[in-house]
Protein backbone atom coordinates (compact mmCIF):
# COMPACT_ATOMS: atom_id res chain seq x y z
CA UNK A 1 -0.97 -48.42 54.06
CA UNK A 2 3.04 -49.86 54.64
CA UNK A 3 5.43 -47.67 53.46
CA UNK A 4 7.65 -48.90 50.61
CA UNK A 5 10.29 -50.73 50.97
CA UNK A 6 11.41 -48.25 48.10
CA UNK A 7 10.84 -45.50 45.80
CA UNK A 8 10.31 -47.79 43.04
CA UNK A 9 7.20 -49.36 44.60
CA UNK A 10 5.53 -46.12 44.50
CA UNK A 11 2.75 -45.70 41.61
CA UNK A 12 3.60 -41.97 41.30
CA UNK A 13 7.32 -42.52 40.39
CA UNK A 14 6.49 -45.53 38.18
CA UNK A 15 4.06 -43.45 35.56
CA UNK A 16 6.69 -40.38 36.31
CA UNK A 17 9.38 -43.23 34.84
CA UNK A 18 7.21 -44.70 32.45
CA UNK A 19 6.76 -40.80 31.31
CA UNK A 20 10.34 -40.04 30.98
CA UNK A 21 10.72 -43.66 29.00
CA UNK A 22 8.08 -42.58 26.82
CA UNK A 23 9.09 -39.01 25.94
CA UNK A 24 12.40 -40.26 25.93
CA UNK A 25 11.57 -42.83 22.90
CA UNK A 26 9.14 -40.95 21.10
CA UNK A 27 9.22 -37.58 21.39
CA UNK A 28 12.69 -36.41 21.70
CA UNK A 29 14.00 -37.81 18.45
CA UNK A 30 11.27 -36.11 16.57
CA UNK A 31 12.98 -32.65 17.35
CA UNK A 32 15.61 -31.34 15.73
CA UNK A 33 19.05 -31.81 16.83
CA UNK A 34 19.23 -27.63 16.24
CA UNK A 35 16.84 -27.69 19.54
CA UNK A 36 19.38 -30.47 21.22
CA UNK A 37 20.44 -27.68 23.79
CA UNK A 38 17.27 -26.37 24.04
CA UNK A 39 13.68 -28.25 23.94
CA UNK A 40 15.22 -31.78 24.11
CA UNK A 41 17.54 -30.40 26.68
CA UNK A 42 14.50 -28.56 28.47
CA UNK A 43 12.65 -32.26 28.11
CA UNK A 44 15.25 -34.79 29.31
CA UNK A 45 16.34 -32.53 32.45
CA UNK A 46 12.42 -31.84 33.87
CA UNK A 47 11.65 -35.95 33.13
CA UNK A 48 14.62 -36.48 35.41
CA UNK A 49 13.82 -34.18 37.94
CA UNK A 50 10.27 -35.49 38.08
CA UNK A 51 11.36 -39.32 38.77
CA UNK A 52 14.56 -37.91 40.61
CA UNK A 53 12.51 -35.61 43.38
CA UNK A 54 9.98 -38.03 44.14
CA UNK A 55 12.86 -40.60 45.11
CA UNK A 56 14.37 -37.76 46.94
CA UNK A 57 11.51 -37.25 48.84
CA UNK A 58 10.92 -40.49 49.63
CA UNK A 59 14.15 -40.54 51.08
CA UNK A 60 14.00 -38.38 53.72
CA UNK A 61 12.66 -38.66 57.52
CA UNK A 62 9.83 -35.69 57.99
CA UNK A 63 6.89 -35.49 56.29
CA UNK A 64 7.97 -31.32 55.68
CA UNK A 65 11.18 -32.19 54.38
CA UNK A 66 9.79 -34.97 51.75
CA UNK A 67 6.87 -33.17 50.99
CA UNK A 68 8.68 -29.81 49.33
CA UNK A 69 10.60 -33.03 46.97
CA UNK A 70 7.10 -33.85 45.91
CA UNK A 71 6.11 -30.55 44.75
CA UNK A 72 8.91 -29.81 43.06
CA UNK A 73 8.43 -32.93 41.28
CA UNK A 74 4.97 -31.82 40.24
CA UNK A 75 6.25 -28.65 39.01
CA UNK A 76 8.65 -30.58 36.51
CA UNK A 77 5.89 -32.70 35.45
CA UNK A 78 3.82 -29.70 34.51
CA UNK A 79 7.12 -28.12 33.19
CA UNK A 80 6.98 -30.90 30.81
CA UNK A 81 3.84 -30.30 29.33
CA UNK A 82 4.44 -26.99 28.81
CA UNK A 83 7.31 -28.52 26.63
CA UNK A 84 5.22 -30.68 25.21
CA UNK A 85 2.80 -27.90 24.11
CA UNK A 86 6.17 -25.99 22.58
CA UNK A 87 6.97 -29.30 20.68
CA UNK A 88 3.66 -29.56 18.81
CA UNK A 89 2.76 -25.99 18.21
CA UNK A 90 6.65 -26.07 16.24
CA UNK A 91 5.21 -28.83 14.36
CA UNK A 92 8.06 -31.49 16.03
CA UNK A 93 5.31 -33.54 16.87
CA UNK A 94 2.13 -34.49 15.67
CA UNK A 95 -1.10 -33.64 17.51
CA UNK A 96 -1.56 -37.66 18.52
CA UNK A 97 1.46 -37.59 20.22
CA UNK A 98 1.04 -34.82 21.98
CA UNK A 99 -2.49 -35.60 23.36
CA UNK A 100 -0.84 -39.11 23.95
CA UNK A 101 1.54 -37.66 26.10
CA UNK A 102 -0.94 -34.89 27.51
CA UNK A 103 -3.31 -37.53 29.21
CA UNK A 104 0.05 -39.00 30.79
CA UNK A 105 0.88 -36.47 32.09
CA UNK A 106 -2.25 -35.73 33.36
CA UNK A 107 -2.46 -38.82 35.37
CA UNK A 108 0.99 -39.30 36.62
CA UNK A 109 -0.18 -35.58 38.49
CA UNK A 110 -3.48 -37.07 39.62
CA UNK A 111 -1.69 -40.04 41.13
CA UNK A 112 0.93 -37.61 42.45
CA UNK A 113 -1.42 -35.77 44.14
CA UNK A 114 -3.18 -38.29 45.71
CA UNK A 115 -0.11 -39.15 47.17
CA UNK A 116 0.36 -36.08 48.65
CA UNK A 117 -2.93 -35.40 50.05
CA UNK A 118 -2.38 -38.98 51.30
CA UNK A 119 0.33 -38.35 53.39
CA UNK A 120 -0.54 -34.33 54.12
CA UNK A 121 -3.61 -36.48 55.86
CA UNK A 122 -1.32 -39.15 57.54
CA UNK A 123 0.67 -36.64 59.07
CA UNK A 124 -2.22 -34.65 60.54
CA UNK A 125 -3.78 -38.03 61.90
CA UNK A 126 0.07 -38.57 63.95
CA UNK A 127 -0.43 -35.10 65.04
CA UNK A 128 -4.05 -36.11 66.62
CA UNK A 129 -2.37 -38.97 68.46
């Protein structure tokens, strides 16, 4: 596997963007603008971390150093579904949405993962060498 040319060729930040785009246009103006500090607040920042740490990591030389970007980015993406959770269980958004939004989630981690195992494994293969 060729590394890409750039972070936007990367599955894993395309459904984190498509995430963001998608909470971003359907979730966030079905909560209140009394939560606009808070759970929409809460919402856009952890969708931006999530898109904005996996470029981050992708940026950088060592495997070490871009890895730690990776994880934090999978620790906003779970932050968001913990929003997410908050969001329906105030009754901001309807269980379809939420379950919507649950199973993307869910698979922008899966991919995620994968590409961390991925490259955990490609750096103990260089080591081997």
């Amino acid at each position: 596997m060729e590394r890409a040319e750039t972070f936007e060729e990367l599955k894993c930040w395309q459904l984190a963007y498509q995430l963001k785009s998608g909470l971003k246009n359907e979730v966030i103006s079905k909560i209140p603008v009394s939560e606009k500090y808070e759970l929409r607040s809460q919402i856009i920042r952890a969708s931006r971390s999530a898109t904005a740490n996996i470029a981050e990591g992708w940026g950088r030389f060592h495997y070490l150093d871009s890895n730690k970007f990776y994880y934090n980015s999978r620790g906003s993406i779970a932050e968001l579904l913990d929003h997410l959770i908050e969001a329906k269980d105030e009754g901001y958004i309807s269980i379809e949405l939420y379950l919507t939004h649950r199973t993307k989630i869910s698979e922008t981690l899966k991919v995620l993962n994968g590409f961390i195992f991925y490259l955990k494994r490609e750096h103990l293969n260089s080591l081997k060498k």
